[in-house]
Protein backbone atom coordinates (compact mmCIF):
# COMPACT_ATOMS: atom_id res chain seq x y z
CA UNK A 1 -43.30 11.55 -36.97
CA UNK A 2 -44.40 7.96 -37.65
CA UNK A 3 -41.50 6.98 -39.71
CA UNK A 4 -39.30 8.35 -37.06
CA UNK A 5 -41.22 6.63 -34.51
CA UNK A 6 -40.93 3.45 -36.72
CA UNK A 7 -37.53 3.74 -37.59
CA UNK A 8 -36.81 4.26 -33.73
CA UNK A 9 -38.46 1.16 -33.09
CA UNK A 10 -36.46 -0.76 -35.41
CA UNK A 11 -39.06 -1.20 -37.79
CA UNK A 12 -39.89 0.33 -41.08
CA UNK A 13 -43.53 2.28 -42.04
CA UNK A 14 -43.03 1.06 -45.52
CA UNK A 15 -43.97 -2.76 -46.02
CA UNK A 16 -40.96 -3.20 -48.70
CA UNK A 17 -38.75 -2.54 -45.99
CA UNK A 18 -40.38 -4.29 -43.01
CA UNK A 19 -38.66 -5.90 -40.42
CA UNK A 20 -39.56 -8.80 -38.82
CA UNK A 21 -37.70 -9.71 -35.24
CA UNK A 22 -37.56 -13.64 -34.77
CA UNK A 23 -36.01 -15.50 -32.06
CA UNK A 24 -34.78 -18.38 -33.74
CA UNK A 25 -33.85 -20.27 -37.54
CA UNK A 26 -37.72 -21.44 -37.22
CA UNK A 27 -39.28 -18.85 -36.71
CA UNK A 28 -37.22 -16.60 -39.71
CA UNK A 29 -38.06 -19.67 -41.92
CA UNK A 30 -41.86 -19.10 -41.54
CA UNK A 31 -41.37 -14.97 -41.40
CA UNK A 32 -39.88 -15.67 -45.06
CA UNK A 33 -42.08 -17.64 -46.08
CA UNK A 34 -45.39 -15.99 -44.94
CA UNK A 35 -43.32 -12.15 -46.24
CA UNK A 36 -41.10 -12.72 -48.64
CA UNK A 37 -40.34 -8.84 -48.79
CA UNK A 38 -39.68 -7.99 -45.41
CA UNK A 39 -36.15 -8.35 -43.97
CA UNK A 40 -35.77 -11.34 -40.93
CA UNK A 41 -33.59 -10.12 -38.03
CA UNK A 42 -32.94 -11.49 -35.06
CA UNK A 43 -32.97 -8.56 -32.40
CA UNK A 44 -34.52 -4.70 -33.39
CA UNK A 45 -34.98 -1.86 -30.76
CA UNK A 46 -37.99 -0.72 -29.39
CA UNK A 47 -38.21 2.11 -27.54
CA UNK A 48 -34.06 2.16 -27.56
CA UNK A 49 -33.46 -1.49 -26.01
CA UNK A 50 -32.58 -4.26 -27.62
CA UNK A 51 -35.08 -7.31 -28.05
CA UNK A 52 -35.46 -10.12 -29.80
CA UNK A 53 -33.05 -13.51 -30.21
CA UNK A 54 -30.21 -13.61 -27.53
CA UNK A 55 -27.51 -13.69 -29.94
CA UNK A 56 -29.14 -10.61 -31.92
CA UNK A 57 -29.67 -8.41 -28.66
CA UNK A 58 -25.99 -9.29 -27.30
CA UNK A 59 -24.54 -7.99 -30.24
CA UNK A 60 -26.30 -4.45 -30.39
CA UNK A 61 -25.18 -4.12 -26.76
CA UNK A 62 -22.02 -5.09 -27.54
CA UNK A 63 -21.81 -2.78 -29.85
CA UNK A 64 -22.88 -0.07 -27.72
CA UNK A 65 -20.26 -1.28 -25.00
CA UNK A 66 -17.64 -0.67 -27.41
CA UNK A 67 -18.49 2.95 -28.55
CA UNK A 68 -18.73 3.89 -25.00
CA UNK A 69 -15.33 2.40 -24.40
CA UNK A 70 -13.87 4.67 -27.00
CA UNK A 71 -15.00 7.49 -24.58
CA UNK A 72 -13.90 5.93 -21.71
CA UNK A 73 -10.26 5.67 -23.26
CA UNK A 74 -10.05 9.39 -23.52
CA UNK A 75 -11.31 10.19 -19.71
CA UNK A 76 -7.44 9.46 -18.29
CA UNK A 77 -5.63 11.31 -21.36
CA UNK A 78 -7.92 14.80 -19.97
CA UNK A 79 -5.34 17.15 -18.57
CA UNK A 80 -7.35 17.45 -15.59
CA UNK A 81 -7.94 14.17 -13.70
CA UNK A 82 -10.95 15.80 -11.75
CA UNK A 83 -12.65 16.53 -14.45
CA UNK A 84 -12.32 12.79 -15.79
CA UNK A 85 -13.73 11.67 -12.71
CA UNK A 86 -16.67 13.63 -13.19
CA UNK A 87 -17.22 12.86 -16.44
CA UNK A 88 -16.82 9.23 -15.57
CA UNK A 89 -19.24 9.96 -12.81
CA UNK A 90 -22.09 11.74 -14.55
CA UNK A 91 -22.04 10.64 -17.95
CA UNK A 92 -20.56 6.83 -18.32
CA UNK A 93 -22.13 5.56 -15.54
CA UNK A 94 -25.90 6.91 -16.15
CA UNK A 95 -26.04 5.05 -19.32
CA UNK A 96 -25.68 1.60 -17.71
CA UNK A 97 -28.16 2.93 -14.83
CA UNK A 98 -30.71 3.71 -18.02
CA UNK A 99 -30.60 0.46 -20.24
CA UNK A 100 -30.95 -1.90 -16.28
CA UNK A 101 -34.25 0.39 -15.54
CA UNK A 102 -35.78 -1.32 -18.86
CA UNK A 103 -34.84 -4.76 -19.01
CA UNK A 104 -33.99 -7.96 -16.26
CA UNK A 105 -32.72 -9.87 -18.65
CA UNK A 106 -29.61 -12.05 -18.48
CA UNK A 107 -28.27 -10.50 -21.20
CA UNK A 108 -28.30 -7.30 -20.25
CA UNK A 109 -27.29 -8.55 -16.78
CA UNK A 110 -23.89 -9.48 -18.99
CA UNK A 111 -23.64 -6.38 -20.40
CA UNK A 112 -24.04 -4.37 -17.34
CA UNK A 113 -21.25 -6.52 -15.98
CA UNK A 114 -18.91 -5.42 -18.50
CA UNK A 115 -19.81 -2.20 -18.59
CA UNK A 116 -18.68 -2.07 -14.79
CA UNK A 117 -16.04 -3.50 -15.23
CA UNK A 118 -15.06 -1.00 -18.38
CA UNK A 119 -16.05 2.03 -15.85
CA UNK A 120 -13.22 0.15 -13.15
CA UNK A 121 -10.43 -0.29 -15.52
CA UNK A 122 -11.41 3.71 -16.38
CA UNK A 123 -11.17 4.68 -13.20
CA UNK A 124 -8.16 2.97 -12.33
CA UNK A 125 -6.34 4.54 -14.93
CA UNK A 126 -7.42 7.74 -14.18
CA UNK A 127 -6.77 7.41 -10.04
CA UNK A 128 -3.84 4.97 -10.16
CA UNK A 129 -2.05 5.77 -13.81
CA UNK A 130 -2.83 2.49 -15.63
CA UNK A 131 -2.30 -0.24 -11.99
CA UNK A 132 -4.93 -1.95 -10.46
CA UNK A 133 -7.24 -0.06 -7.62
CA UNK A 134 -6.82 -1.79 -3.96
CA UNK A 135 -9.73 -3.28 -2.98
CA UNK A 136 -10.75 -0.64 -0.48
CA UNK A 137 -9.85 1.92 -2.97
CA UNK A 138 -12.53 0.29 -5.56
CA UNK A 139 -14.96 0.33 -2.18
CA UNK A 140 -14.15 3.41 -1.83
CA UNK A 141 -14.80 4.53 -5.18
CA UNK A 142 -18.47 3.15 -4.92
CA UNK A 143 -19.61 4.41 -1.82
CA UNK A 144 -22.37 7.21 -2.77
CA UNK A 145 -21.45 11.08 -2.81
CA UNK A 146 -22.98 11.63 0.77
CA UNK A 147 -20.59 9.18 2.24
CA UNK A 148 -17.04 10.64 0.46
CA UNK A 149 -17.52 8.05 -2.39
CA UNK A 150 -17.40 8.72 -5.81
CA UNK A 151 -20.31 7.53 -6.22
CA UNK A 152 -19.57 5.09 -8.91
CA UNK A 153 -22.39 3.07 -8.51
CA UNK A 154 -22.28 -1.00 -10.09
CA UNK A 155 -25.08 -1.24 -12.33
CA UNK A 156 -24.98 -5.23 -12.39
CA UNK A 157 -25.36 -4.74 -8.33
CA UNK A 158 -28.73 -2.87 -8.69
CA UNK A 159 -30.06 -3.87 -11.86
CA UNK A 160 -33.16 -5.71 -10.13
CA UNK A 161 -33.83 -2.81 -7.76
CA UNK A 162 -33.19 -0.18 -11.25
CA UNK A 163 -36.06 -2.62 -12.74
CA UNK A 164 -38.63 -2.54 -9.97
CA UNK A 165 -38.17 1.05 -9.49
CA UNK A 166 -38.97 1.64 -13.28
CA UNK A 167 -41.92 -1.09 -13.29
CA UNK A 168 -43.42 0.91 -10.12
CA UNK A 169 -42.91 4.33 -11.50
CA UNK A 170 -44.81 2.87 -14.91
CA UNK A 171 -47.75 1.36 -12.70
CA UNK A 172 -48.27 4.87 -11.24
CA UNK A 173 -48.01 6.23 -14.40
CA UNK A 174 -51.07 4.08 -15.93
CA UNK A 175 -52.86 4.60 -13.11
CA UNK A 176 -53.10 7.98 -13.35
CA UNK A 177 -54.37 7.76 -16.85
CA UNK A 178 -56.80 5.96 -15.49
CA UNK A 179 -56.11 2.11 -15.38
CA UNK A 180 -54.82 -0.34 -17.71
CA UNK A 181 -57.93 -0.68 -19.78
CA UNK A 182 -58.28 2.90 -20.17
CA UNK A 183 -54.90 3.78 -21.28
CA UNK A 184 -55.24 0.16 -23.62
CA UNK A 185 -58.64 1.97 -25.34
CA UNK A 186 -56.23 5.23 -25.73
CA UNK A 187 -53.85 3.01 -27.54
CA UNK A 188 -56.61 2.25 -29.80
């Protein structure tokens, strides 16, 4: 379970395959020098986001972008269009939602944005056969289930409100452990 956990975390439970996250040419100068065994990279995952250098966290979520996109290309070839749009619905567009609970970063901010904007050009394929969406179509499109939407929600749009919902939920978590310094002696 700890070298899972490790792994998971982008790190490694055995020191001759260490990791060591740096932000910049500095700091991976020093992390060589001070372990010459470990590997220096420039973004790892911890608890399934990205951190580390900008560069280094851009590319894992581009990454991750473009194998979602390969999924997304298949959603308008399904013989039945309705059950693209749910797919779309349910599954592409929680992911986004998931990864702008964790982070408020600017790059994921990016990311999100393209993602949207891959979940669009999906859509539009799959309503309109390959042309653009009107704008009130697109609108449309958004507005939650309740109000005859689709419900295809732009991450980018409520990526601060995803984040303070997640950073409250947290709080309420720690606090019913008991506090911060009783779940930081726990962690002990």
């Amino acid at each position: 379970a700890f070298e899972a956990s490790c792994n998971e975390m982008g790190l490694a439970s055995h020191p001759d395959k260490a990791k060591i996250a740096v932000h910049n040419e500095e700091e991976a100068v020093l992390a060589k020098e001070f372990f010459p065994d470990a590997k220096v990279v420039f973004s790892c995952k911890f608890g399934g986001l990205p951190f580390g250098a900008d560069d280094g966290v851009r590319r894992m979520l581009e990454e991750r972008r473009l194998r979602s996109k390969i999924s997304l290309d298949l959603l308008p070839e399904m013989q039945s269009k309705q059950c693209g749009l749910l797919l779309l619905r349910y599954c592409a567009v929680s992911s986004p939602v998931h990864l702008a609970r964790l982070s408020p970063s600017d790059v994921v901010l990016e990311h999100l944005r393209k993602c949207d904007e891959d979940i669009m050009d999906t859509l539009s394929r799959l309503v309109m056969g390959g042309d653009d969406l009107p704008a009130d179509v697109a609108e449309w499109m958004r507005l939650p289930l309740r109000h005859t939407g689709l419900g295809v929600t732009s991450t980018a749009e409520i990526r601060d409100l995803a984040f303070c919902a997640s950073l409250v939920d947290r709080l309420k978590a720690i606090r019913r452990l008991g506090g911060s310094s009783a779940v930081l002696s726990r962690a002990r």
